[in-house]
C-alpha atoms as a PDB file:
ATOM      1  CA  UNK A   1       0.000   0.000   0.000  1.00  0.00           C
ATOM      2  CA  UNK A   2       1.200   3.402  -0.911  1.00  0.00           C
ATOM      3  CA  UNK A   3       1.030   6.200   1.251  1.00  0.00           C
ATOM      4  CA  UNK A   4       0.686   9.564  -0.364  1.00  0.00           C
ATOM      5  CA  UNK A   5       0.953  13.389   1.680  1.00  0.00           C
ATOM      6  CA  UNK A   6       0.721  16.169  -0.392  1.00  0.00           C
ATOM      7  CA  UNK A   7       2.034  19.971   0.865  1.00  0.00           C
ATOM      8  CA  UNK A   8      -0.415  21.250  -1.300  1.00  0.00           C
ATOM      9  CA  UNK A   9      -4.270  20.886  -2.637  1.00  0.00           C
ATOM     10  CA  UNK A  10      -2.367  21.358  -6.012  1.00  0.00           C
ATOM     11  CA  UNK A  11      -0.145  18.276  -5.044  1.00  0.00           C
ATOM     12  CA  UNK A  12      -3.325  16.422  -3.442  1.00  0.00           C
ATOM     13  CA  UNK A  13      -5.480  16.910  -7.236  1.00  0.00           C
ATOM     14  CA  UNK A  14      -2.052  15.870  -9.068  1.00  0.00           C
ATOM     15  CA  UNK A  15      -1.752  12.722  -6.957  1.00  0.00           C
ATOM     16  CA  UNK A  16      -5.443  11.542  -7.319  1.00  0.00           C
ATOM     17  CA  UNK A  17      -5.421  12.217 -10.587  1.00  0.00           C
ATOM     18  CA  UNK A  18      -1.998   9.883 -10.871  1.00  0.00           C
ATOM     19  CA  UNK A  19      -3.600   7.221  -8.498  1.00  0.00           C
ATOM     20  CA  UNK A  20      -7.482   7.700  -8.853  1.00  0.00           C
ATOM     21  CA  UNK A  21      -7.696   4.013  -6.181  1.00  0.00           C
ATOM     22  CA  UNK A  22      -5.789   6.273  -3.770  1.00  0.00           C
ATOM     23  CA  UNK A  23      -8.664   6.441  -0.694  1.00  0.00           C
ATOM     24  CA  UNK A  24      -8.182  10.273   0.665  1.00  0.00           C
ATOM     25  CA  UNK A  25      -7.967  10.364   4.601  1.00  0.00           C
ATOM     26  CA  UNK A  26      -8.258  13.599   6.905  1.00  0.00           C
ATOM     27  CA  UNK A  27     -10.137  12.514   9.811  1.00  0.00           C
ATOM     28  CA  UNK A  28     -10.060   8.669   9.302  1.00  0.00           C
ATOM     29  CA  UNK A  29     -12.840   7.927  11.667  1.00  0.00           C
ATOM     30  CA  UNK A  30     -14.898   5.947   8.907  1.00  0.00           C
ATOM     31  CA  UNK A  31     -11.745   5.027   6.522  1.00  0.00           C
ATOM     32  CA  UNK A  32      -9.678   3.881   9.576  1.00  0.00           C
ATOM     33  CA  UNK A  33     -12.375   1.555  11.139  1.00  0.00           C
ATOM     34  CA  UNK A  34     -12.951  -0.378   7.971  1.00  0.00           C
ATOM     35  CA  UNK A  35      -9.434  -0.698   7.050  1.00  0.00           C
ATOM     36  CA  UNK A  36      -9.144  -1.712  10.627  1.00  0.00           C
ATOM     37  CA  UNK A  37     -11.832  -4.396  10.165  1.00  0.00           C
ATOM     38  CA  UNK A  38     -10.187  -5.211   6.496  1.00  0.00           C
ATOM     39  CA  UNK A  39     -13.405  -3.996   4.834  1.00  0.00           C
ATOM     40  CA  UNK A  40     -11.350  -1.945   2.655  1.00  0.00           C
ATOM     41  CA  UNK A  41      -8.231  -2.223   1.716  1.00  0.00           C
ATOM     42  CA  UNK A  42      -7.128   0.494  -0.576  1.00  0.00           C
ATOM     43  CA  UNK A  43      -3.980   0.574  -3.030  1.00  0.00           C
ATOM     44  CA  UNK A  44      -3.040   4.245  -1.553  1.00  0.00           C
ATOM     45  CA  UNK A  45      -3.774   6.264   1.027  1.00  0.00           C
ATOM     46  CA  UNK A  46      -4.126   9.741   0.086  1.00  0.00           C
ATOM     47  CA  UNK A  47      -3.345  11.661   3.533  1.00  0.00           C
ATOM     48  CA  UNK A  48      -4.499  15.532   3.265  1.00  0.00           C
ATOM     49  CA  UNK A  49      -3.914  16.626   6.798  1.00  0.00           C
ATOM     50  CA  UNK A  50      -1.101  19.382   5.601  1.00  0.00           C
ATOM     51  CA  UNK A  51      -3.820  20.955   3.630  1.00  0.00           C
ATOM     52  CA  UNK A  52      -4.820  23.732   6.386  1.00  0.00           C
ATOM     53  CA  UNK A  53      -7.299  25.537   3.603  1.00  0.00           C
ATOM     54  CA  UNK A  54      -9.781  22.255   3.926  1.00  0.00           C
ATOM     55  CA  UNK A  55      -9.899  23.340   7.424  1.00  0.00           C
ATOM     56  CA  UNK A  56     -11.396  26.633   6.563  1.00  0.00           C
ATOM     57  CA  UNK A  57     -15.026  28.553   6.492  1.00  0.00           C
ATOM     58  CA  UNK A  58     -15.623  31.312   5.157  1.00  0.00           C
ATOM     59  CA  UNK A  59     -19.086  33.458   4.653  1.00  0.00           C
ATOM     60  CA  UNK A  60     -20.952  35.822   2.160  1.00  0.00           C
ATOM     61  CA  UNK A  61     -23.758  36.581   4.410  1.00  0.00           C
ATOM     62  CA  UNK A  62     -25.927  34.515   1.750  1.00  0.00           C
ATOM     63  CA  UNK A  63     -24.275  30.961   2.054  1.00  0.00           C
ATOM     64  CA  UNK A  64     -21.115  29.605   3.658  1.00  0.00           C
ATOM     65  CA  UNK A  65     -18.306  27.467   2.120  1.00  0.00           C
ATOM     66  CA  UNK A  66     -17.419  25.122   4.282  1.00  0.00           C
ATOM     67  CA  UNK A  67     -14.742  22.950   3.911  1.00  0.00           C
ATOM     68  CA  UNK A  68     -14.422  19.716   3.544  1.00  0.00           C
ATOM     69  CA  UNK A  69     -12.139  18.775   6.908  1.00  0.00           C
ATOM     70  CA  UNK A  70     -13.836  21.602   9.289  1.00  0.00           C
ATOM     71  CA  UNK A  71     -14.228  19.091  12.192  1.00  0.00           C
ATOM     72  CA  UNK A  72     -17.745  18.891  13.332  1.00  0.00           C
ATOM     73  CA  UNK A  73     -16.864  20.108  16.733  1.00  0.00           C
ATOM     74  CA  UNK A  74     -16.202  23.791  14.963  1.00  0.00           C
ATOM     75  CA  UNK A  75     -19.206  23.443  13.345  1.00  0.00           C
ATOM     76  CA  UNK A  76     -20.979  23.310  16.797  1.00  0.00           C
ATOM     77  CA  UNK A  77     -18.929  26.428  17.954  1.00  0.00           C
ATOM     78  CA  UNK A  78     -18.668  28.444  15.117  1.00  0.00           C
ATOM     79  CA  UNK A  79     -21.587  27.888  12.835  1.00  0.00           C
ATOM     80  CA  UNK A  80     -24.711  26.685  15.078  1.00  0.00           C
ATOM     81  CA  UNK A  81     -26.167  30.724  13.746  1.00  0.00           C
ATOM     82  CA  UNK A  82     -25.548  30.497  10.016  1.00  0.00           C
ATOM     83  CA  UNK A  83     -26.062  26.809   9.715  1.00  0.00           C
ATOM     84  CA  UNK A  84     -28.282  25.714  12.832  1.00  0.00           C
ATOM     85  CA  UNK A  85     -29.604  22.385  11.223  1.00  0.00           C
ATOM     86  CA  UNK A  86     -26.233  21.328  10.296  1.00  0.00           C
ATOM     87  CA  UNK A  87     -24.958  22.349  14.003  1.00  0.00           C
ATOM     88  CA  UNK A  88     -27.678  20.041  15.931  1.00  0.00           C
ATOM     89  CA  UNK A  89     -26.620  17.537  13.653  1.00  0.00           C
ATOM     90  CA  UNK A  90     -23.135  17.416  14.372  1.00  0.00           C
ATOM     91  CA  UNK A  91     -24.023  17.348  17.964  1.00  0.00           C
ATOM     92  CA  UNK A  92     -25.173  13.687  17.467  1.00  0.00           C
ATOM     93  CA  UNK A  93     -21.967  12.626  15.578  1.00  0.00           C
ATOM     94  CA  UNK A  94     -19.917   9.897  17.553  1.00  0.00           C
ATOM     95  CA  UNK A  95     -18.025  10.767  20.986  1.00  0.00           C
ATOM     96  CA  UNK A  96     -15.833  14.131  21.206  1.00  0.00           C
ATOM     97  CA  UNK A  97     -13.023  12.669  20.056  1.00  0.00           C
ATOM     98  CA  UNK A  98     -14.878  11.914  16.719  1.00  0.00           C
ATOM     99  CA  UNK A  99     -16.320  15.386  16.625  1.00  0.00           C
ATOM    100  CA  UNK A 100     -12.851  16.784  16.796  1.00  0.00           C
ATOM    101  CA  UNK A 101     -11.503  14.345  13.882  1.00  0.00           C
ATOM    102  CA  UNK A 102     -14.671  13.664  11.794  1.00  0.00           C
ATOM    103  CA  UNK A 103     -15.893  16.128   9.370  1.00  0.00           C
ATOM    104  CA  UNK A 104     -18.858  16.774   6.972  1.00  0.00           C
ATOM    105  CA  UNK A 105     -16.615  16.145   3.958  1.00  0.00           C
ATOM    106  CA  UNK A 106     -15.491  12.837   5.370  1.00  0.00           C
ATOM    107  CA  UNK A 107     -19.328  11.972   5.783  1.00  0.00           C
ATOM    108  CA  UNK A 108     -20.080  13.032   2.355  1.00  0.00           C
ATOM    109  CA  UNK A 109     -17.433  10.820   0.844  1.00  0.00           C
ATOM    110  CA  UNK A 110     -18.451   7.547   2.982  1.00  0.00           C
ATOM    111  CA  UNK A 111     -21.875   8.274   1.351  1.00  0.00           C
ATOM    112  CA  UNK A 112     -23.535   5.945   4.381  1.00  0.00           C
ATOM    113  CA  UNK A 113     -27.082   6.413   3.834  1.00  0.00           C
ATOM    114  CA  UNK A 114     -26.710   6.666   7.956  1.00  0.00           C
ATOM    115  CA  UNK A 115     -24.285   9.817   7.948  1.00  0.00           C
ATOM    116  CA  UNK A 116     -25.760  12.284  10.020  1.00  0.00           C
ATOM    117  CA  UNK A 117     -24.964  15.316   8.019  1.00  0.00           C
ATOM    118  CA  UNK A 118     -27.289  13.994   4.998  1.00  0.00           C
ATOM    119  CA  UNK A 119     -30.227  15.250   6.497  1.00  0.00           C
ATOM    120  CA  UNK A 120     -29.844  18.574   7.750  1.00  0.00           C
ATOM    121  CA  UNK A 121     -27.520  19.017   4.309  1.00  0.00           C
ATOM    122  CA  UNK A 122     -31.033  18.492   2.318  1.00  0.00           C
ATOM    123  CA  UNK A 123     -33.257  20.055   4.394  1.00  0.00           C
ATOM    124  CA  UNK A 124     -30.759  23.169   4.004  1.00  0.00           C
ATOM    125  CA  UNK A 125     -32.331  23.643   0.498  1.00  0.00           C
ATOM    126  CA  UNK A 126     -31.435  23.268  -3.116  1.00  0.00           C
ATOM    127  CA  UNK A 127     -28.679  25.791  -3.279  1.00  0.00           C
ATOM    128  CA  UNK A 128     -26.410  22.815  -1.588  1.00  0.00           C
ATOM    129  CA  UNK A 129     -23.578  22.043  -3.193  1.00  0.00           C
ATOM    130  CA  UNK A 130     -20.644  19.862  -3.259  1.00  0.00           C
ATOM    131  CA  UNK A 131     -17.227  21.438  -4.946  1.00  0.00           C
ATOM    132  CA  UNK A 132     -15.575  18.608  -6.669  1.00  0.00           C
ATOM    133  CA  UNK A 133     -12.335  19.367  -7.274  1.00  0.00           C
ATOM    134  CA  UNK A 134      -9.729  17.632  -9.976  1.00  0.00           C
ATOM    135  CA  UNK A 135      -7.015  18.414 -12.014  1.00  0.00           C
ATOM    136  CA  UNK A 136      -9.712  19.311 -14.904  1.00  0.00           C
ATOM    137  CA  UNK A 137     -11.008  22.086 -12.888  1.00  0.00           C
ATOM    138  CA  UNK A 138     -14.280  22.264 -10.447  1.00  0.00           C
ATOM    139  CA  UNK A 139     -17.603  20.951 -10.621  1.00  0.00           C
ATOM    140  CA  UNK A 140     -20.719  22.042  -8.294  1.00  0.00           C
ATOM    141  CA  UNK A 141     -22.592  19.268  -7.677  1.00  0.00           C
ATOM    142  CA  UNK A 142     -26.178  20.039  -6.215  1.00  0.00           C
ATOM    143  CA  UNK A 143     -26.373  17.768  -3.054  1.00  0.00           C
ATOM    144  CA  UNK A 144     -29.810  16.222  -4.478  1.00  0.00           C
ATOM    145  CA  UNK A 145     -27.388  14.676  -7.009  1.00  0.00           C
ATOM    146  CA  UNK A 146     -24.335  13.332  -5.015  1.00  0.00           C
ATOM    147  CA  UNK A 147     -25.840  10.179  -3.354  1.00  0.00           C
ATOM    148  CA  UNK A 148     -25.912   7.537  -6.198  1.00  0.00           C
ATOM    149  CA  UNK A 149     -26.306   4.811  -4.189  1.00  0.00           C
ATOM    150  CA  UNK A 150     -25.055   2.738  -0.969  1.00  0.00           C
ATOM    151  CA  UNK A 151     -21.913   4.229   0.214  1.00  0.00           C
ATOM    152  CA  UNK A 152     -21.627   5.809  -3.473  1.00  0.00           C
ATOM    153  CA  UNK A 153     -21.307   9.057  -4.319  1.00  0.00           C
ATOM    154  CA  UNK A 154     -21.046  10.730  -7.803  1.00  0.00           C
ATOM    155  CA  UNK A 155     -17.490  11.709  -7.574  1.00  0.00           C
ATOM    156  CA  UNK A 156     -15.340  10.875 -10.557  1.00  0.00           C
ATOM    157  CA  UNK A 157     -12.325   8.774  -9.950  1.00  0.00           C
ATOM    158  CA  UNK A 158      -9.941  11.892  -9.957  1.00  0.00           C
ATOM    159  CA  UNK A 159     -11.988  14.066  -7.961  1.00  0.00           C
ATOM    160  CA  UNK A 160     -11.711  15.670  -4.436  1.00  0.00           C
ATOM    161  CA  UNK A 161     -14.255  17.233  -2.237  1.00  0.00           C
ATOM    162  CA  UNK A 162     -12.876  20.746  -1.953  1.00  0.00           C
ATOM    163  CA  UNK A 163     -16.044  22.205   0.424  1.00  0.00           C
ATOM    164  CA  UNK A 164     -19.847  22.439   0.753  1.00  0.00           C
ATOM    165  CA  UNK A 165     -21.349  25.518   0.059  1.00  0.00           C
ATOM    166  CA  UNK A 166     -24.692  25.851   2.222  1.00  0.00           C
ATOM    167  CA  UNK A 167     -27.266  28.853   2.420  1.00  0.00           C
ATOM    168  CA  UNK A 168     -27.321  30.613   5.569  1.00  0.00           C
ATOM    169  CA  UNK A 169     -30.505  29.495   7.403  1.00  0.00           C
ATOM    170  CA  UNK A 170     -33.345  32.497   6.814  1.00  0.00           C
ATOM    171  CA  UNK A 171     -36.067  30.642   9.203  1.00  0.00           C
ATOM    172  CA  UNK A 172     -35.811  28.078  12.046  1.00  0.00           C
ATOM    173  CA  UNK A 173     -33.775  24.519  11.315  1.00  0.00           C
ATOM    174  CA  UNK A 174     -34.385  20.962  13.686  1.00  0.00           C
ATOM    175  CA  UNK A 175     -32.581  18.202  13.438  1.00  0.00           C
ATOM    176  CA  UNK A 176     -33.346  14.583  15.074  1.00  0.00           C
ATOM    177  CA  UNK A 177     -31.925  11.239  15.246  1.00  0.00           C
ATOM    178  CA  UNK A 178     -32.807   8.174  16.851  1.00  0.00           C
ATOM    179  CA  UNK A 179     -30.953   4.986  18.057  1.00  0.00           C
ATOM    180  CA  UNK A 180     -30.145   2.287  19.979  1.00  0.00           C
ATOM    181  CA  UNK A 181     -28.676   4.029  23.008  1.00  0.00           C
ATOM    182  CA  UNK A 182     -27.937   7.353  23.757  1.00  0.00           C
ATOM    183  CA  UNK A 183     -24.855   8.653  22.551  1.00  0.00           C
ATOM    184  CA  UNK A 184     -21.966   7.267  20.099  1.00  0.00           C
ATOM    185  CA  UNK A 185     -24.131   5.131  18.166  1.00  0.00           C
ATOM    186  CA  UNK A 186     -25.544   4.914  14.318  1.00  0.00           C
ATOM    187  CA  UNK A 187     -28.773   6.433  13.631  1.00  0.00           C
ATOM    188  CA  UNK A 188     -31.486   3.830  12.898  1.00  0.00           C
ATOM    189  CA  UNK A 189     -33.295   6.724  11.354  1.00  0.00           C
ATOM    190  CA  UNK A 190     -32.855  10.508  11.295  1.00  0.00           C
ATOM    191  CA  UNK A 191     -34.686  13.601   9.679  1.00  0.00           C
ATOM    192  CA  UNK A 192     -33.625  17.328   9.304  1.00  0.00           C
ATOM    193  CA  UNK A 193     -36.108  19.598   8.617  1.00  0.00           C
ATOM    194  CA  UNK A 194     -36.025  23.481   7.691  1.00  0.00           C
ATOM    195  CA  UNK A 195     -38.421  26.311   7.346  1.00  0.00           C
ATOM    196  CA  UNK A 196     -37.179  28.562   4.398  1.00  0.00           C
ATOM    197  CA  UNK A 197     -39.373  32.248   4.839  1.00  0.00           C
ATOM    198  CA  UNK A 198     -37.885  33.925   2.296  1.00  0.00           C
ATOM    199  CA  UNK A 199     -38.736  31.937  -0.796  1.00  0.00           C
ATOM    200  CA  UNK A 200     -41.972  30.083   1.008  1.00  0.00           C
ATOM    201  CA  UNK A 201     -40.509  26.860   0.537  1.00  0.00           C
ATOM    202  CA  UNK A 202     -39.344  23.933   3.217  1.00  0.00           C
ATOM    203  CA  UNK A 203     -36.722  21.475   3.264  1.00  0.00           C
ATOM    204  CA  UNK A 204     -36.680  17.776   4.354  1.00  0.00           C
ATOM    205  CA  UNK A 205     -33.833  15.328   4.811  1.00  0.00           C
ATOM    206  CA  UNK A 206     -34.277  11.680   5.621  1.00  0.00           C
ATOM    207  CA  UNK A 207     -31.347   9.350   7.265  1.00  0.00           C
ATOM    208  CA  UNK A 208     -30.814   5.750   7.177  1.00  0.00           C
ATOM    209  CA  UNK A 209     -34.519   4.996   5.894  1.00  0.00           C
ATOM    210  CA  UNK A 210     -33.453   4.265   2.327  1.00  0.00           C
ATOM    211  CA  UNK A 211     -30.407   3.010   0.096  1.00  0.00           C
ATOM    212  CA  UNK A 212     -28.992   6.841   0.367  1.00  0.00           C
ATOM    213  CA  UNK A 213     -30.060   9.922   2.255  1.00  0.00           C
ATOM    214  CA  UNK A 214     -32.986  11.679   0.455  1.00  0.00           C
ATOM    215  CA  UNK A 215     -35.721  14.134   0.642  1.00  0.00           C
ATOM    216  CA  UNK A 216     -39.217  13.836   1.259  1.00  0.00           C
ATOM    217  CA  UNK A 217     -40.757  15.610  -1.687  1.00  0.00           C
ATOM    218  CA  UNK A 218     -44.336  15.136  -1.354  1.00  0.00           C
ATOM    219  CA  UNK A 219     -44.327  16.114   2.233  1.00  0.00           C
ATOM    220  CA  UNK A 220     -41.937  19.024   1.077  1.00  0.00           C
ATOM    221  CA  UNK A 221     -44.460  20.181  -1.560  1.00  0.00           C
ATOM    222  CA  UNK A 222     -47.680  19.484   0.451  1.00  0.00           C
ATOM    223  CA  UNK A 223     -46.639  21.739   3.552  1.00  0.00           C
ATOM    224  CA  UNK A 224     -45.613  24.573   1.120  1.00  0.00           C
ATOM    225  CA  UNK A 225     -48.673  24.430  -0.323  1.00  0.00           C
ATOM    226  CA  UNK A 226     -50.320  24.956   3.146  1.00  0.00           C
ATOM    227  CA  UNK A 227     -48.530  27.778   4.088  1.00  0.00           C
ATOM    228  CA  UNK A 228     -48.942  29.193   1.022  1.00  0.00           C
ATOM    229  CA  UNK A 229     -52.593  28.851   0.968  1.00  0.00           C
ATOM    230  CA  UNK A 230     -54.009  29.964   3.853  1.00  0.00           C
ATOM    231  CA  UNK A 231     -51.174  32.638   4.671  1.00  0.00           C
ATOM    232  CA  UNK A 232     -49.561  31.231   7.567  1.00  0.00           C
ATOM    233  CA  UNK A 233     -45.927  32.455   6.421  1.00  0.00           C
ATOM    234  CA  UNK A 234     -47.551  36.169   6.753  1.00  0.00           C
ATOM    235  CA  UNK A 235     -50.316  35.083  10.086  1.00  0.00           C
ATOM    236  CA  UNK A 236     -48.257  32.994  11.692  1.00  0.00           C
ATOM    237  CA  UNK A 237     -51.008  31.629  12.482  1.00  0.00           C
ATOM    238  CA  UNK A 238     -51.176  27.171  14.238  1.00  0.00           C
ATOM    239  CA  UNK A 239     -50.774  24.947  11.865  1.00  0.00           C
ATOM    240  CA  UNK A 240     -53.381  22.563  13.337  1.00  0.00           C
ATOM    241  CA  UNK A 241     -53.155  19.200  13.957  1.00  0.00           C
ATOM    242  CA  UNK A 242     -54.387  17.812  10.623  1.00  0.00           C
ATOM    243  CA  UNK A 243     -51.418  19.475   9.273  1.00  0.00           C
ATOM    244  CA  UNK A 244     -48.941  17.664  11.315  1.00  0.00           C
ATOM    245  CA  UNK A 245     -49.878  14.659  11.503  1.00  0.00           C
ATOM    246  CA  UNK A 246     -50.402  14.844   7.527  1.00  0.00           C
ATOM    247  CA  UNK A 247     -47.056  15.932   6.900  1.00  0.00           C
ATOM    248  CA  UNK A 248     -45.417  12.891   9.270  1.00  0.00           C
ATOM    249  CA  UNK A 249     -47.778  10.075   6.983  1.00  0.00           C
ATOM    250  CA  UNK A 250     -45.912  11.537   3.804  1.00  0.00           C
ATOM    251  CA  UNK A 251     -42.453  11.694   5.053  1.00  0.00           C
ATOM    252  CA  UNK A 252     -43.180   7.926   6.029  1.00  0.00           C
ATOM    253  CA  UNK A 253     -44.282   7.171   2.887  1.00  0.00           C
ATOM    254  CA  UNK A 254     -41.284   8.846   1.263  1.00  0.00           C
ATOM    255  CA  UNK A 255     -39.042   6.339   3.188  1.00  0.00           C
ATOM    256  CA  UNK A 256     -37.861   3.003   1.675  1.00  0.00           C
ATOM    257  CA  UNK A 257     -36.091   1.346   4.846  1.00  0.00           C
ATOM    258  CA  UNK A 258     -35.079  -2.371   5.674  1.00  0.00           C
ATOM    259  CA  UNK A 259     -34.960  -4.332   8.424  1.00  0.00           C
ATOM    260  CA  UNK A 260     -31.287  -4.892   9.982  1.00  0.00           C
ATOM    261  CA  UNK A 261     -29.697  -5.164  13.191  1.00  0.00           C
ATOM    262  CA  UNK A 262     -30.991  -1.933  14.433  1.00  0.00           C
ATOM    263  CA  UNK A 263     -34.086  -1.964  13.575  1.00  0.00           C
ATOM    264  CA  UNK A 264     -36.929  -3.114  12.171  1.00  0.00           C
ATOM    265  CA  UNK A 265     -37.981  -1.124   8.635  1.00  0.00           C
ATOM    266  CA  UNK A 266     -41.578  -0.498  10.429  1.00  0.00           C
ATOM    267  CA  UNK A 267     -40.210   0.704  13.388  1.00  0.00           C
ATOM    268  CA  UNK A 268     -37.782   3.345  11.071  1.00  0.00           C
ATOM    269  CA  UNK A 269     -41.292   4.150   8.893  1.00  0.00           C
ATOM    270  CA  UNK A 270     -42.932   5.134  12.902  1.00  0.00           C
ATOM    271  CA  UNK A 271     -39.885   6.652  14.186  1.00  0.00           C
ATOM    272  CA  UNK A 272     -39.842   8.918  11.053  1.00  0.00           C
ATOM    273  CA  UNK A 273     -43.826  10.296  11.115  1.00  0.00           C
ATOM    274  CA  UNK A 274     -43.007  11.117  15.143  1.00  0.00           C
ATOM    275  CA  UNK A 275     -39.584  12.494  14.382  1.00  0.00           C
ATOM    276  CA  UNK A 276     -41.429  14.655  11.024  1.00  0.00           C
ATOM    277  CA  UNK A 277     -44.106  15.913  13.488  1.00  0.00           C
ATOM    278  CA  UNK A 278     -41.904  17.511  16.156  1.00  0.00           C
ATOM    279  CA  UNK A 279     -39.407  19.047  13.968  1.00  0.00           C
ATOM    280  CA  UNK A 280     -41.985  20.723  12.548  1.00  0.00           C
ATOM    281  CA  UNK A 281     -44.270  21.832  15.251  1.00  0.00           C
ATOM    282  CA  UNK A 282     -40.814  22.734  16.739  1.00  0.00           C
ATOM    283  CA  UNK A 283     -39.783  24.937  13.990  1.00  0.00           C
ATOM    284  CA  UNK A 284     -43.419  26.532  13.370  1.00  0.00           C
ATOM    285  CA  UNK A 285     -43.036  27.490  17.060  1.00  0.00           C
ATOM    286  CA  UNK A 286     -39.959  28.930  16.796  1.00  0.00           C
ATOM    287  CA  UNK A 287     -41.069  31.005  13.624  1.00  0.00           C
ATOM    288  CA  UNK A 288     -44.333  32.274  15.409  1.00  0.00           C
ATOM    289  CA  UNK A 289     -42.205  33.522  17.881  1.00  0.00           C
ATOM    290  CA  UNK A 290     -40.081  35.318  15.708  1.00  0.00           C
ATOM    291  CA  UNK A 291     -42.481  36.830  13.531  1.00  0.00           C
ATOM    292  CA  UNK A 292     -44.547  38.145  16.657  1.00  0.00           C
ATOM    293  CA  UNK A 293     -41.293  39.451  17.818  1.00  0.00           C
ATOM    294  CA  UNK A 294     -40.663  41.806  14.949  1.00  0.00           C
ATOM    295  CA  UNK A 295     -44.181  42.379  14.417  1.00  0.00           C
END
């Protein structure tokens, strides 16, 4: 096995593009437990821990880039305003040690369908996207496009993840996860969910329900349509609980789970109505307090 550790991203996109097997590693806390476990066993190793710019953030005041090795535990302390769905997220990742190590670029290139940035990534909206980096030059990928499959992403064999660019949050963001204990453990199912004021839309993100992380559309469209329709965006006004409980049947029905180890695929369909219910009625709070505020 070759081990690879470019100075420079320019010396990181020349070596992928000379060993496109190489398996890139910042973090390692998914690469390193598979090798570990001799899941994978890679012909390279392409270490990018000198690269401090994939450590970076910056912001436009419309969207931050975020890149690809900004451990989760900075997200939590330096981006829970701009990118609040995103933050509770990476409150659920692994132990602190992972949060220090692990990063949202790591989770987009394992592609789990149980990553637990997926959700709150989609739910974020459609202005999501992944910067693919190669020797070729960049491609934006919108994140409703990157999850091809089981642990597959649509990353060509030369490409890098540079950073994510993500829309600063205009209305309230949830994010919630269930599993088998309380802490340090895999999602059996998770859901992100954001309210989006400023174009009347919302966003939906479901987690380990399906062969790769993906949005609930009809819920997504059916809820706009409410809020739309009788003016609640302008009133905010209850939703009532026809709405809710509505809105939970056709995020279920959006899901396409299995039955595994940790759970049963009923018990994910369940889990996800309860968890689409509260994340809404949580957020709808939150933005009827904020609209009486500045009213």
């Amino acid at each position: 096995m070759e081990f690879l550790r470019p100075a420079t991203w320019d010396e990181a996109l020349a070596a992928k593009a000379e060993h496109p097997t190489a398996l890139p590693i910042s973090g390692g806390t998914d690469v390193m437990v598979e090798m570990n476990f001799d899941v994978h066993r890679p012909s390279a190793i392409l270490d990018l821990n000198r690269i401090t710019e994939l450590t970076e953030w910056t912001a436009d005041g419309d969207a931050v880039r975020l890149g690809a090795a900004v451990p989760y535990a900075r997200i939590i302390e330096e981006l829970s305003g701009p990118l609040p769905g995103l933050a509770l997220a990476a409150h659920t990742v692994g132990s602190p040690q992972i949060r220090n190590r692990g990063s949202v670029g790591g989770n987009l290139g394992a592609a789990s369908p149980a990553g637990d940035s997926h959700p709150a990534l989609l739910a974020a909206g459609r202005d999501v996207f992944v910067e693919a980096h190669s020797v070729r030059g960049v491609r934006l990928v919108p994140i409703d496009e990157f999850y091809v499959g089981v642990k597959r992403n649509s990353l060509e064999p030369d490409e890098l993840i540079r950073a994510v660019r993500i829309p600063v949050a205009d209305g309230p963001q949830q994010f919630s996860k269930i599993g088998t204990r309380n802490a340090m453990v895999i999602a059996v199912c998770a859901f992100g969910f954001a309210l989006h004021p400023k174009d009347g839309t919302v966003g939906t993100g479901i987690g380990s329900a399906a062969p790769t992380p993906r949005r609930a559309v009809e819920a997504e469209e059916y809820l706009r349509g409410v809020l739309a329709g009788r003016g609640l965006w302008e009133s905010g006004e209850l939703l009532g609980p026809e709405v809710v409980q509505r809105f939970g049947e056709l995020v279920k029905a959006a899901a396409s789970p299995i039955d595994d180890v940790r759970g049963t695929a009923d018990y994910r369909r369940h889990a996800l109505a309860v968890m689409a219910r509260r994340t809404l009625t949580w957020c709808w709070n939150d933005y009827r307090k904020q609209i009486r505020s500045a009213a």
